[in-house]
N, C-alpha and C. Protein backbone atom coordinates (compact mmCIF):
# COMPACT_ATOMS: atom_id res chain seq x y z
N UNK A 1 0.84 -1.18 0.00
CA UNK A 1 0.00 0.00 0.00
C UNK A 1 0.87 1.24 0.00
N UNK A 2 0.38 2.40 -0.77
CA UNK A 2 1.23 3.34 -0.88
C UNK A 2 1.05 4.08 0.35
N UNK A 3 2.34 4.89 0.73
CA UNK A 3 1.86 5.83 2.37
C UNK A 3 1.17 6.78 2.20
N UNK A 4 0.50 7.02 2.74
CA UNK A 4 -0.59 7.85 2.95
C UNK A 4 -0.21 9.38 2.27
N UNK A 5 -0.69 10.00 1.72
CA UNK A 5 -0.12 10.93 1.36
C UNK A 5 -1.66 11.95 0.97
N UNK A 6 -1.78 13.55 0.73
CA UNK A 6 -2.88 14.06 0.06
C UNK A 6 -3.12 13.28 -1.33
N UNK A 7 -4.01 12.73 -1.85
CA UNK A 7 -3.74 12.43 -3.22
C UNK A 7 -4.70 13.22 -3.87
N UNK A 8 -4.44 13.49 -4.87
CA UNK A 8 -5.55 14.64 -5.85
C UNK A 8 -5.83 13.52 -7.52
N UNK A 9 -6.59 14.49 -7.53
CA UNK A 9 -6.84 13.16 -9.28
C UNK A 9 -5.56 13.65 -10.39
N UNK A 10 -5.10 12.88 -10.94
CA UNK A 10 -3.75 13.09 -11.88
C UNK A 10 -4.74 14.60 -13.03
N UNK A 11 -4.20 15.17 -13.43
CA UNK A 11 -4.99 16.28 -14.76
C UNK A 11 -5.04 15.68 -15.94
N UNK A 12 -5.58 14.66 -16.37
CA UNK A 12 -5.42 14.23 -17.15
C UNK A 12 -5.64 12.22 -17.36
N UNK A 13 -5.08 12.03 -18.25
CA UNK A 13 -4.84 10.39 -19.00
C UNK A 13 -3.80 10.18 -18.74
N UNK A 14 -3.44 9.11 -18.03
CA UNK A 14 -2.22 8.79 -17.89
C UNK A 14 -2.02 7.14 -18.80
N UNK A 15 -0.72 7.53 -19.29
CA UNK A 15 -0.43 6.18 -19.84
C UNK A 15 1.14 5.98 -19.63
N UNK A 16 1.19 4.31 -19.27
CA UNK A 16 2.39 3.71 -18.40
C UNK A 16 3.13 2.63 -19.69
N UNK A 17 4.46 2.97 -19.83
CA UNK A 17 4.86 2.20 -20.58
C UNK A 17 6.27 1.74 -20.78
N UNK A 18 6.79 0.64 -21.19
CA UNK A 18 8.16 0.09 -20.89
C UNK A 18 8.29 -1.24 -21.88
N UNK A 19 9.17 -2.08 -21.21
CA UNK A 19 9.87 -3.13 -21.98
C UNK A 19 8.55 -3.96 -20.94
N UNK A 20 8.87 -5.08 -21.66
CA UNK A 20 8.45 -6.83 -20.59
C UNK A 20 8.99 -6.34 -19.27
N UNK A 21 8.32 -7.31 -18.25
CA UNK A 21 9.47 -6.50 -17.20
C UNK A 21 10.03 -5.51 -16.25
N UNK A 22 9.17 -4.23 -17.23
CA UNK A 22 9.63 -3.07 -16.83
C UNK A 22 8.59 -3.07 -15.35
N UNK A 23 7.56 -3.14 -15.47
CA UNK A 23 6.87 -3.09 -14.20
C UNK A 23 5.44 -2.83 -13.92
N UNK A 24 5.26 -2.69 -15.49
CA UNK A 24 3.83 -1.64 -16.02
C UNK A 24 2.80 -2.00 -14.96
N UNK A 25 2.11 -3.11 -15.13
CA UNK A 25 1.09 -3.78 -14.73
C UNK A 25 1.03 -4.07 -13.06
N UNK A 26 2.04 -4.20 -12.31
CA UNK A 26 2.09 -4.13 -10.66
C UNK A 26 1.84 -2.55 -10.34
N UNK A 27 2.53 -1.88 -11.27
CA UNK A 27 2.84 -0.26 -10.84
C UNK A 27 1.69 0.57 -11.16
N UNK A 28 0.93 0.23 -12.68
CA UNK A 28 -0.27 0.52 -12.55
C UNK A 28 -1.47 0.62 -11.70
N UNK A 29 -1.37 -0.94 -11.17
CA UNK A 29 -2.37 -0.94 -10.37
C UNK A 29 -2.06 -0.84 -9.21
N UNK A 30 -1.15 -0.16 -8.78
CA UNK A 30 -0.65 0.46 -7.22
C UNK A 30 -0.96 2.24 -7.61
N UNK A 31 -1.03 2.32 -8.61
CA UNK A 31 -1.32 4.39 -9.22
C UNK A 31 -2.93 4.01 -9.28
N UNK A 32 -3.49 2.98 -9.44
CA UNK A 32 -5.23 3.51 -9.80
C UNK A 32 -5.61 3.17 -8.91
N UNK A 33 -5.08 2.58 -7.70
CA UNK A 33 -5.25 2.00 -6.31
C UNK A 33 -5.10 3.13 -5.46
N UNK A 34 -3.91 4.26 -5.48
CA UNK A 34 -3.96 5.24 -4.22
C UNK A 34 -4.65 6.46 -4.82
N UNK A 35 -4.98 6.49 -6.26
CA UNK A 35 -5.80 7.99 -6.27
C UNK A 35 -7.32 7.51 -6.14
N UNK A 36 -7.94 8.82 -5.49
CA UNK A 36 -9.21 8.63 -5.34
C UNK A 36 -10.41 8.32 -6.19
N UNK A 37 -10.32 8.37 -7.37
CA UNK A 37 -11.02 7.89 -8.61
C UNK A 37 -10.27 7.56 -9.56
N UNK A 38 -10.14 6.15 -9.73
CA UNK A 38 -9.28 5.86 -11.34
C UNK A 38 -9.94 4.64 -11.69
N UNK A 39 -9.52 4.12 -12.79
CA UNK A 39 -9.34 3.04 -13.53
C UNK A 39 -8.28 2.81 -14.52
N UNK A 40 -7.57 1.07 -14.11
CA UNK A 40 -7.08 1.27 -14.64
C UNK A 40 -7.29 0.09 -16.12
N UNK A 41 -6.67 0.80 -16.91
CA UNK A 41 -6.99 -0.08 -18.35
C UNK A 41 -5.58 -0.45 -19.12
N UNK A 42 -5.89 -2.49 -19.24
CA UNK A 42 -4.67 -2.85 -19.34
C UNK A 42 -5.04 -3.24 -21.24
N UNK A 43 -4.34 -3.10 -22.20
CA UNK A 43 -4.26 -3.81 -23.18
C UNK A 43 -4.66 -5.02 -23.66
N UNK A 44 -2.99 -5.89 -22.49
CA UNK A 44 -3.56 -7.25 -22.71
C UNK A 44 -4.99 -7.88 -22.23
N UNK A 45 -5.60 -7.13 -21.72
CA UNK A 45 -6.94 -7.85 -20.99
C UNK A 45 -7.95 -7.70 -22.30
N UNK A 46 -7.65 -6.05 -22.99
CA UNK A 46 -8.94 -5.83 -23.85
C UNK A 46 -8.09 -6.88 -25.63
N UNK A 47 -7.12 -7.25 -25.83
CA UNK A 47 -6.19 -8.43 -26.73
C UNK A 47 -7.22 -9.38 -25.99
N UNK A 48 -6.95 -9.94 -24.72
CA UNK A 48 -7.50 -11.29 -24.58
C UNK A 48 -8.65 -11.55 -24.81
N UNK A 49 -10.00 -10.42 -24.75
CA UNK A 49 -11.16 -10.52 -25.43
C UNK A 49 -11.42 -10.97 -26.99
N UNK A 50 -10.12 -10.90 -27.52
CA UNK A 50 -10.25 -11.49 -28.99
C UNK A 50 -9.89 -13.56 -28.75
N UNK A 51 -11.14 -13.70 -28.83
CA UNK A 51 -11.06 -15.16 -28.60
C UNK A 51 -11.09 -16.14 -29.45
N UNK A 52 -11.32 -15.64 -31.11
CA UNK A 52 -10.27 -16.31 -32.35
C UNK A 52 -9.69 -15.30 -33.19
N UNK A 53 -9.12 -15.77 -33.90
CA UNK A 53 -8.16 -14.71 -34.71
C UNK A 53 -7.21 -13.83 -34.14
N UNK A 54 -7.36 -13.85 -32.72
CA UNK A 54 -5.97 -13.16 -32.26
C UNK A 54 -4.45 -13.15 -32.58
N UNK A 55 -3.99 -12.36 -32.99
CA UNK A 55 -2.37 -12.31 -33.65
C UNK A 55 -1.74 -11.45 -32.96
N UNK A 56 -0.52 -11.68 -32.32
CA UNK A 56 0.26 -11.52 -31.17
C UNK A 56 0.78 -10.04 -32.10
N UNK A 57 1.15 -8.95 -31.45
CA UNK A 57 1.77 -7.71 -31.51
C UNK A 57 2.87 -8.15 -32.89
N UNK A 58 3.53 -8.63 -32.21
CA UNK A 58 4.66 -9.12 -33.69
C UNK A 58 4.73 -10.67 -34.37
N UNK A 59 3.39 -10.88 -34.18
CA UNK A 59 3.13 -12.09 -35.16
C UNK A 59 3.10 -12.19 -36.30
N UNK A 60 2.52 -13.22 -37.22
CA UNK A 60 2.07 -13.22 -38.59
C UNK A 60 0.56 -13.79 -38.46
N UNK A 61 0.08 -12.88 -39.69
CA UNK A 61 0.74 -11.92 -40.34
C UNK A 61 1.01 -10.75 -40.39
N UNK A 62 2.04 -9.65 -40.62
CA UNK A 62 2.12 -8.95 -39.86
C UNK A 62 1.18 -7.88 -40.17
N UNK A 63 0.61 -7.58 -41.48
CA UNK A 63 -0.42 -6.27 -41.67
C UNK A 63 -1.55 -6.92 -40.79
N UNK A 64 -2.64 -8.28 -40.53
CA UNK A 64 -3.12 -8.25 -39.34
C UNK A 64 -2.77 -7.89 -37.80
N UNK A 65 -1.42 -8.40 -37.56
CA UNK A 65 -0.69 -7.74 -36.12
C UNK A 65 -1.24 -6.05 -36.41
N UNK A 66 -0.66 -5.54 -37.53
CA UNK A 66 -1.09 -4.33 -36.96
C UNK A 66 -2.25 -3.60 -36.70
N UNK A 67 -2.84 -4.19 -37.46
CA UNK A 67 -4.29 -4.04 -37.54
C UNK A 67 -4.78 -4.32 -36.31
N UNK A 68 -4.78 -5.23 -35.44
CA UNK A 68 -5.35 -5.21 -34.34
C UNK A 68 -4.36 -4.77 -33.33
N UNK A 69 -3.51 -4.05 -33.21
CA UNK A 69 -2.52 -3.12 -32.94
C UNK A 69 -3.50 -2.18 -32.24
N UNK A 70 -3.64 -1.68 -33.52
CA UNK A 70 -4.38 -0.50 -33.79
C UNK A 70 -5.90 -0.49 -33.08
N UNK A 71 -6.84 -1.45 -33.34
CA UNK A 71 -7.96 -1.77 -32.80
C UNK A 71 -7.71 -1.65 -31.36
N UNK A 72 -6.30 -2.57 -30.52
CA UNK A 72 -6.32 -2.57 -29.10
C UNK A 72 -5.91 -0.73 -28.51
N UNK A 73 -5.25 -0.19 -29.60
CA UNK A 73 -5.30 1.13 -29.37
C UNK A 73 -6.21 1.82 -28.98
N UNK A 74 -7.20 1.71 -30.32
CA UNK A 74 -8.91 2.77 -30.11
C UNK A 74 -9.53 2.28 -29.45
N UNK A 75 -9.55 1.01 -28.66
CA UNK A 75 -10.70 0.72 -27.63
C UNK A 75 -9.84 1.12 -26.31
N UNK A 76 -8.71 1.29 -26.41
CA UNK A 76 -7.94 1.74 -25.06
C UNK A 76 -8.30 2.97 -24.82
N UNK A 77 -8.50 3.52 -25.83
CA UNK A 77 -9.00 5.39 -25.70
C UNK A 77 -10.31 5.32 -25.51
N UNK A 78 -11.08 4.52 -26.10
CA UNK A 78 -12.56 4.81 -25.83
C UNK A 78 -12.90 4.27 -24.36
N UNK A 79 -12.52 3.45 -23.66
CA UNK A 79 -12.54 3.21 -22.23
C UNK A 79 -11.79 4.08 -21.58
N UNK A 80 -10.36 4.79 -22.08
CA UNK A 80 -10.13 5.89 -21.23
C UNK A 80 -10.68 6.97 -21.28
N UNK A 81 -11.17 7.58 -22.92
CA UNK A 81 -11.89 8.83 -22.84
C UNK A 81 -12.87 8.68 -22.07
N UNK A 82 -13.92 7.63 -21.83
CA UNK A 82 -15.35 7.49 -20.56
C UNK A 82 -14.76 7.42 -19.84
N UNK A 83 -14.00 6.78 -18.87
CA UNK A 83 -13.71 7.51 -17.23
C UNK A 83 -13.08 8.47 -17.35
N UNK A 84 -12.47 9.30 -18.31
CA UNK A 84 -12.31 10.31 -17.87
C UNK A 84 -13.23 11.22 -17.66
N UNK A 85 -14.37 11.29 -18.58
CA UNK A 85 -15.09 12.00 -19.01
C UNK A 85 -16.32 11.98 -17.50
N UNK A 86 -16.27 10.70 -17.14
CA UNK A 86 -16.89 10.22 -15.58
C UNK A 86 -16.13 10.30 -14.57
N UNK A 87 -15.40 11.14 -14.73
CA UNK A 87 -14.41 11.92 -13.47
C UNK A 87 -13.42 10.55 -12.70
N UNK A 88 -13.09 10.01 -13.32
CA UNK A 88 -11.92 9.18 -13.11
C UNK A 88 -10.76 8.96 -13.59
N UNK A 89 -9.64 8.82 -13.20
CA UNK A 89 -8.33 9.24 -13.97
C UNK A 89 -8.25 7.66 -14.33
N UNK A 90 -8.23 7.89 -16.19
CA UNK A 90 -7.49 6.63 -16.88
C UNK A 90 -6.18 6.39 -16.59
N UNK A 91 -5.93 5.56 -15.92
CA UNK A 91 -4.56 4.51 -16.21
C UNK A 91 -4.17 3.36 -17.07
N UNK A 92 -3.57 4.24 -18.16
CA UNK A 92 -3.12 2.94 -19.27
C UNK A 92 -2.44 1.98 -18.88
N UNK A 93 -2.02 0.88 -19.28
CA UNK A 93 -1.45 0.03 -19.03
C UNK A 93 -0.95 -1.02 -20.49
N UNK A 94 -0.04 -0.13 -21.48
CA UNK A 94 0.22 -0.68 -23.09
C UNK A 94 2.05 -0.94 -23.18
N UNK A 95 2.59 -1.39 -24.13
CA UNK A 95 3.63 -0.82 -24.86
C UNK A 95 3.50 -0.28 -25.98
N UNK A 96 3.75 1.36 -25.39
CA UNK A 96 3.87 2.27 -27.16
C UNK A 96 5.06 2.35 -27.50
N UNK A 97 5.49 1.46 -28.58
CA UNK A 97 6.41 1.21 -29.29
C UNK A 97 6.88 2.74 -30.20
N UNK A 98 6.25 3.71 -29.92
CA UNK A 98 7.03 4.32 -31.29
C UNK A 98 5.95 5.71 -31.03
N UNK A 99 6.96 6.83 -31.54
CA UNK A 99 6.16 8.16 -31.77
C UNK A 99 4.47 8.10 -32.56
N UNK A 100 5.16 7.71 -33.67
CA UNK A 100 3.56 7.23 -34.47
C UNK A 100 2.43 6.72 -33.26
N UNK A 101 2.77 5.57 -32.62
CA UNK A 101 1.49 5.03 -31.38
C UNK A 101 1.45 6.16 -30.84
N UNK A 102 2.41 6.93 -30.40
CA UNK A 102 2.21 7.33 -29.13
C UNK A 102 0.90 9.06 -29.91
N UNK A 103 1.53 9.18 -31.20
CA UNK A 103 0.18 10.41 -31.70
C UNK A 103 -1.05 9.63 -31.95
N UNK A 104 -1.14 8.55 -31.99
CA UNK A 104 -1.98 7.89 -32.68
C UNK A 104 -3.23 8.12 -30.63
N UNK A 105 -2.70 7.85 -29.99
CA UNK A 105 -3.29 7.87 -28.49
C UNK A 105 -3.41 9.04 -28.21
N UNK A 106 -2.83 10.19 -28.60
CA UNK A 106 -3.04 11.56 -28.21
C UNK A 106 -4.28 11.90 -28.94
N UNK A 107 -3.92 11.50 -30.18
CA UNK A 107 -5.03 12.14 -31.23
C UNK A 107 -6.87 11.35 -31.07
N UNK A 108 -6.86 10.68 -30.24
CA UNK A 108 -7.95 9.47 -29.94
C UNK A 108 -8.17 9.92 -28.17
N UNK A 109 -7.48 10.77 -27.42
CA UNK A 109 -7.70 11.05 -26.48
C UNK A 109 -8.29 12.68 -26.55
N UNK A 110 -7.85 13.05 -27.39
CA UNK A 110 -8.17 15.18 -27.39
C UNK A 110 -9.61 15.22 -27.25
N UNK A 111 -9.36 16.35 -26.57
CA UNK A 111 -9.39 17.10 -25.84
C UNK A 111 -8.34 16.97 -24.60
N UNK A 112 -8.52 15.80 -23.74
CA UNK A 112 -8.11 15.44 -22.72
C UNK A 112 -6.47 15.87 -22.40
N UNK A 113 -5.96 16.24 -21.53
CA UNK A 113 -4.39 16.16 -21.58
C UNK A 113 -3.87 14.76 -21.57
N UNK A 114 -2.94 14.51 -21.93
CA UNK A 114 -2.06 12.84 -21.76
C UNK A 114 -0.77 13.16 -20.87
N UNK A 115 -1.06 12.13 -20.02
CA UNK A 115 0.18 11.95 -18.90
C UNK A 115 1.17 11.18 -19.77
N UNK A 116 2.42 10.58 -19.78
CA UNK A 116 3.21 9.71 -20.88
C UNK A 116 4.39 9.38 -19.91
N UNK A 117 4.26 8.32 -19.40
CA UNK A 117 5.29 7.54 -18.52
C UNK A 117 6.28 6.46 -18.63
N UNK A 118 7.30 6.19 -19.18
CA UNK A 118 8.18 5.15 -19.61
C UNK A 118 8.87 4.59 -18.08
N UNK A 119 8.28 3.39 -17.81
CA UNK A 119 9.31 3.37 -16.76
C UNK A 119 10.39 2.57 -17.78
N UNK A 120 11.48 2.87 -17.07
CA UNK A 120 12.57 2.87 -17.58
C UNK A 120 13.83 2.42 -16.96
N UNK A 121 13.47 0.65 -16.47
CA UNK A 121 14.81 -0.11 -15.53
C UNK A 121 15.75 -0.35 -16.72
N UNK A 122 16.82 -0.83 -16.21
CA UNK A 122 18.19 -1.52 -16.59
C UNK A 122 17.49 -2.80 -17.20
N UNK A 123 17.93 -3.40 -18.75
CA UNK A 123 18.07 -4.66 -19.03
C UNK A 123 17.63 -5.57 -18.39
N UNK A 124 19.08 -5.57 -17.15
CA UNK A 124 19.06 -6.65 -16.84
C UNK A 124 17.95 -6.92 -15.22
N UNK A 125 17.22 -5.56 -14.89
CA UNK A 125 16.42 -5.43 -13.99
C UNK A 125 14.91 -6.76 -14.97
N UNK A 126 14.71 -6.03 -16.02
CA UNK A 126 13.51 -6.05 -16.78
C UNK A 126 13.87 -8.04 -17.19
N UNK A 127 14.54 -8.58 -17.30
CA UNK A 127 15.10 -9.96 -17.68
C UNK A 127 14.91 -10.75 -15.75
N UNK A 128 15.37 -9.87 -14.93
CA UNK A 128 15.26 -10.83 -13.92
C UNK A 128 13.43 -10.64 -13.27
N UNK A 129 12.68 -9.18 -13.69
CA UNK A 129 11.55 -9.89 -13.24
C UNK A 129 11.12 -10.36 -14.36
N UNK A 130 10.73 -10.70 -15.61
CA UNK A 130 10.50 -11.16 -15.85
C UNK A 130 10.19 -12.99 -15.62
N UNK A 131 11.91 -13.46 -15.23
CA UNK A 131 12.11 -14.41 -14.44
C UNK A 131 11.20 -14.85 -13.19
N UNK A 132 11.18 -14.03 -12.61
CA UNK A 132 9.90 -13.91 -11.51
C UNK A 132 8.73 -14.13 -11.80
N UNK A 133 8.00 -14.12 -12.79
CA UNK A 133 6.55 -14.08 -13.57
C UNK A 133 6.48 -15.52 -13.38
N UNK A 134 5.20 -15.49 -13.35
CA UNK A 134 4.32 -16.93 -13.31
C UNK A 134 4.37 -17.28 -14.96
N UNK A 135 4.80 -18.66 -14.98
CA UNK A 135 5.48 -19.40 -16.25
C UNK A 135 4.14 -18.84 -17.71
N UNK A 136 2.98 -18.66 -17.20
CA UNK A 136 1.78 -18.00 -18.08
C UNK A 136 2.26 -16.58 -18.77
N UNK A 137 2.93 -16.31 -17.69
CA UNK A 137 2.94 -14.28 -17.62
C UNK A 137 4.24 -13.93 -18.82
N UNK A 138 5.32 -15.07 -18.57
CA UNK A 138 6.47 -14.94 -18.79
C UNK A 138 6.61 -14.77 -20.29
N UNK A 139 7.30 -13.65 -20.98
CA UNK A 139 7.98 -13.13 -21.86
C UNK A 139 9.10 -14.13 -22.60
N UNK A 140 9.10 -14.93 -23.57
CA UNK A 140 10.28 -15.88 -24.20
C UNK A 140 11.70 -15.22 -24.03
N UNK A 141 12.41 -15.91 -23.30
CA UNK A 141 13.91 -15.73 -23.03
C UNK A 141 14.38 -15.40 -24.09
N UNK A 142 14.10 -15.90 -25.62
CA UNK A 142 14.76 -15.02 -26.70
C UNK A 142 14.52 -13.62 -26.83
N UNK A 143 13.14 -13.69 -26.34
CA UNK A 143 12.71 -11.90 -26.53
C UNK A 143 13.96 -11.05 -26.18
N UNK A 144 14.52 -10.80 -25.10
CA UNK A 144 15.59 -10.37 -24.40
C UNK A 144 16.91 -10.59 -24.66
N UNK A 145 17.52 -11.47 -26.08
CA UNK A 145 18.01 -11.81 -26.66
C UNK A 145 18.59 -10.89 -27.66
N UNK A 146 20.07 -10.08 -27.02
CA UNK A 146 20.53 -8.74 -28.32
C UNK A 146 20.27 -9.51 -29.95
N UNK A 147 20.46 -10.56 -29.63
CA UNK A 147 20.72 -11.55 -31.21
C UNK A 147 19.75 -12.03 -31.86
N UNK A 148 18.50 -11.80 -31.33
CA UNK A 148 17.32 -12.75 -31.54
C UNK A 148 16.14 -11.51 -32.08
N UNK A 149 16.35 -10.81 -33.19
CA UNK A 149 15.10 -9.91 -33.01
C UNK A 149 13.80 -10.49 -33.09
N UNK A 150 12.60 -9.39 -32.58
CA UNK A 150 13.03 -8.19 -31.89
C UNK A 150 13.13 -8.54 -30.53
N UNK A 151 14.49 -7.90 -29.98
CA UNK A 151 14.94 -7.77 -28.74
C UNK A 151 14.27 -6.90 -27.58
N UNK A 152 14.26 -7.07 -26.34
CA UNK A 152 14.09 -6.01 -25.45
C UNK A 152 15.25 -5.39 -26.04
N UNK A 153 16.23 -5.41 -25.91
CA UNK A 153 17.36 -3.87 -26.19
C UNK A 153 17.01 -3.56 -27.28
N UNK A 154 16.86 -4.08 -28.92
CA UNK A 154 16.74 -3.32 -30.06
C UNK A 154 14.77 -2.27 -29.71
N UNK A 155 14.20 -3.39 -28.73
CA UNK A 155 12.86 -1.92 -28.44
C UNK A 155 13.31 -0.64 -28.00
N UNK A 156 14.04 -1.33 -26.22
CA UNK A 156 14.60 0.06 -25.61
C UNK A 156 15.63 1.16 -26.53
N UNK A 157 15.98 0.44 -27.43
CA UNK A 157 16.80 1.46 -28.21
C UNK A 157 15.93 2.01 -29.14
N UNK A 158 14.80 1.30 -29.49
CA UNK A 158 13.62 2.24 -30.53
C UNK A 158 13.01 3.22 -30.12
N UNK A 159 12.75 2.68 -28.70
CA UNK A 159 12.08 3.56 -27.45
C UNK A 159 12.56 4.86 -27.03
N UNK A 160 13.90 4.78 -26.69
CA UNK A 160 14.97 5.85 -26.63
C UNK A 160 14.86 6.90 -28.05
N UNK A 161 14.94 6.31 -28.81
CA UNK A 161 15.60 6.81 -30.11
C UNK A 161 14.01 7.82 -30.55
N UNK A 162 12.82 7.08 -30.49
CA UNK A 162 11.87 7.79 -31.27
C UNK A 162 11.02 8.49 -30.17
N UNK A 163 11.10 8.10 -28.42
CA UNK A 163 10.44 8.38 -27.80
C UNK A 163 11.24 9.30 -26.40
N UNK A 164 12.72 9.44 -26.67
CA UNK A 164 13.37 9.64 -25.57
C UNK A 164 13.30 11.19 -25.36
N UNK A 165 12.59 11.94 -25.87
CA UNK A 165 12.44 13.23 -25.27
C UNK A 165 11.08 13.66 -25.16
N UNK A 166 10.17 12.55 -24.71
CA UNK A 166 8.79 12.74 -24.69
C UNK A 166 8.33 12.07 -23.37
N UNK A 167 7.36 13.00 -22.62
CA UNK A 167 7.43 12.31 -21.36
C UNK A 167 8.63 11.81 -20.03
N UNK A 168 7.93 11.69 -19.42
CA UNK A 168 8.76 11.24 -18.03
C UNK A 168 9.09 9.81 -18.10
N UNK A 169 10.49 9.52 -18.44
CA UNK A 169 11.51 8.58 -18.46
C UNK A 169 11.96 7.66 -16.91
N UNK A 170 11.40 7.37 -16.29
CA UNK A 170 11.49 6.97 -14.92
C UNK A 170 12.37 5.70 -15.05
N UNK A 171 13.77 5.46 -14.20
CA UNK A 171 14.12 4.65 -13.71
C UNK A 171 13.96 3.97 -12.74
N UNK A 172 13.28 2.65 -12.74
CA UNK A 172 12.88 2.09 -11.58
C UNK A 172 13.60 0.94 -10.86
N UNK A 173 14.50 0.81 -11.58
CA UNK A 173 15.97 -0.13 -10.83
C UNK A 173 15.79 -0.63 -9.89
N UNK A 174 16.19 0.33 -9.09
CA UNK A 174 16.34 0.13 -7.22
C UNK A 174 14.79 0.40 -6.80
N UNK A 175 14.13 0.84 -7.14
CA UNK A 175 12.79 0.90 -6.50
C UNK A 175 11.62 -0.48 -6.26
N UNK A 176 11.36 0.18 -5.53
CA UNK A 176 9.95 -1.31 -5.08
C UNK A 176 8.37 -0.77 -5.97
N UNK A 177 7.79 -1.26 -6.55
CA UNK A 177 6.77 -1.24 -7.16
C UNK A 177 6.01 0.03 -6.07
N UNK A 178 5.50 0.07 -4.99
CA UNK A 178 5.22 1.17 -3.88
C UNK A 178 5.75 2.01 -4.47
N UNK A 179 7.56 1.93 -4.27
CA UNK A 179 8.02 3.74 -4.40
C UNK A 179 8.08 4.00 -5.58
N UNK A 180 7.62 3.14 -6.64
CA UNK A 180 7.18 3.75 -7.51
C UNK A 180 5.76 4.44 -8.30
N UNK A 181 5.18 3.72 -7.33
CA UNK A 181 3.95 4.22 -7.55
C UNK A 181 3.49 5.10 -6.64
N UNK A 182 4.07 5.55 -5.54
CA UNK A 182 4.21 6.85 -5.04
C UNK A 182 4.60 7.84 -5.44
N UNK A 183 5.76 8.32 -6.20
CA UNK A 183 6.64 8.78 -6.69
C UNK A 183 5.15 9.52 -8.28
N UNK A 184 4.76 8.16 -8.86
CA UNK A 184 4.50 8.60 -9.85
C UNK A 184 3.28 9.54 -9.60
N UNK A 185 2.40 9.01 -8.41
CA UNK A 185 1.08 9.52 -8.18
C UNK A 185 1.03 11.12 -7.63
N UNK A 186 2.56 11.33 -6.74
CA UNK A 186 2.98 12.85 -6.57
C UNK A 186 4.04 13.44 -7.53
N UNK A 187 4.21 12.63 -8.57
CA UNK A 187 4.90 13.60 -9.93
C UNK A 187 4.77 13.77 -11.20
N UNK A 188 3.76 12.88 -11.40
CA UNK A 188 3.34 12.49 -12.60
C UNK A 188 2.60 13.85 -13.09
N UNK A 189 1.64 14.53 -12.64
CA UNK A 189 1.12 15.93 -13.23
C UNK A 189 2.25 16.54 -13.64
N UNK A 190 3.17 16.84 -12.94
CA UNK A 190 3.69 17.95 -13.47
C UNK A 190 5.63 17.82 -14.13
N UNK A 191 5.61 16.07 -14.22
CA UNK A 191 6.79 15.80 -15.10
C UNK A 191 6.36 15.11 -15.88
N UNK A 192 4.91 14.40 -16.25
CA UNK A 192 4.99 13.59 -17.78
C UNK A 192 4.02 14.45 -18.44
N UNK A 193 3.55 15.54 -18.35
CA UNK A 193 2.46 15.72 -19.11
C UNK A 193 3.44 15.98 -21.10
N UNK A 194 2.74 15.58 -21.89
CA UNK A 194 2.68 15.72 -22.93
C UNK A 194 2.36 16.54 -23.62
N UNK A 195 3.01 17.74 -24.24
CA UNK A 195 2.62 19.09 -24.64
C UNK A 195 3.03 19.02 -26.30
């Protein structure tokens, strides 16, 4: 539980994003847990509603991957634009791979402001929880593989490269899922907003 602190509603949409690993999904739901009205909205949950024809993010084929890419995009906005709109702060819970996603969510959220959060551990942080994950949860050991594209490092380096001066870049290394979701719930207004 996060410590007690004033909490106010975030100004905005917030959306949480990283490698496998990185922390999204514990840390999320520790941010829509200590503010006083949220929800939070995970991707893979509104993906797992596709119960045939589902094609994995970087599957084949790949113009379907993107295609429902894209689909898990606009229903992520249309469940965040209604709680926001019902006075609850959206908490995303995606990987936006790339500037393009990341206008593609702004432009499907406007009016609204967008919060834009990368947490942002070490490699080899994001490889050992992974390790930790329940054998269901777990990310293929090649994924993480410099040699094996696509890599966690060739993302984080896409990530960096097309997304590294956008939003609040958070290193969560040394932190406990708590201090990070403390941290984000008293800084997130006024270091990720998206302008």
């Amino acid at each position: 539980m996060i410590a007690s602190m004033a909490v106010q509603r975030l100004p905005g949409c917030l959306i949480v994003t990283g490698l496998p690993g990185a922390g999204k999904s514990t840390v999320t739901r520790l941010v829509a847990g200590a503010l006083p009205r949220a929800a939070r909205v995970d991707g893979d949950d509104l993906n797992e509603m596709i119960l045939s024809g589902r094609v994995w993010a970087l599957g084949e084929p790949a113009d379907e991957a993107a295609r429902q890419v894209e689909l898990c995009i606009r229903n992520l906005c249309a469940l965040a634009g209604n709680f926001a709109d019902a006075g609850f702060t959206p908490v995303i819970d995606w990987v936006v791979p790339s500037r393009e996603k990341l206008n593609l969510f702004i432009g499907l959220l406007a009016p609204r402001p967008v919060l834009f959060i990368v947490l942002a551990p070490r490699l080899d942080v994001c490889r050992e929880r992974n390790a930790t994950r329940d054998p269901d949860q777990r990310i293929n050991d090649d994924y993480f593989a410099s040699t094996s594209p696509p890599s966690a490092s060739s993302l984080a380096d896409e990530l960096s490269r097309d997304l590294g001066d956008v939003g609040w870049w958070f290193d969560t290394s040394t932190l406990t899922p708590e201090q990070s979701a403390e941290l984000i719930v008293r800084e997130a207004g006024r270091r990720s907003l998206v302008v």
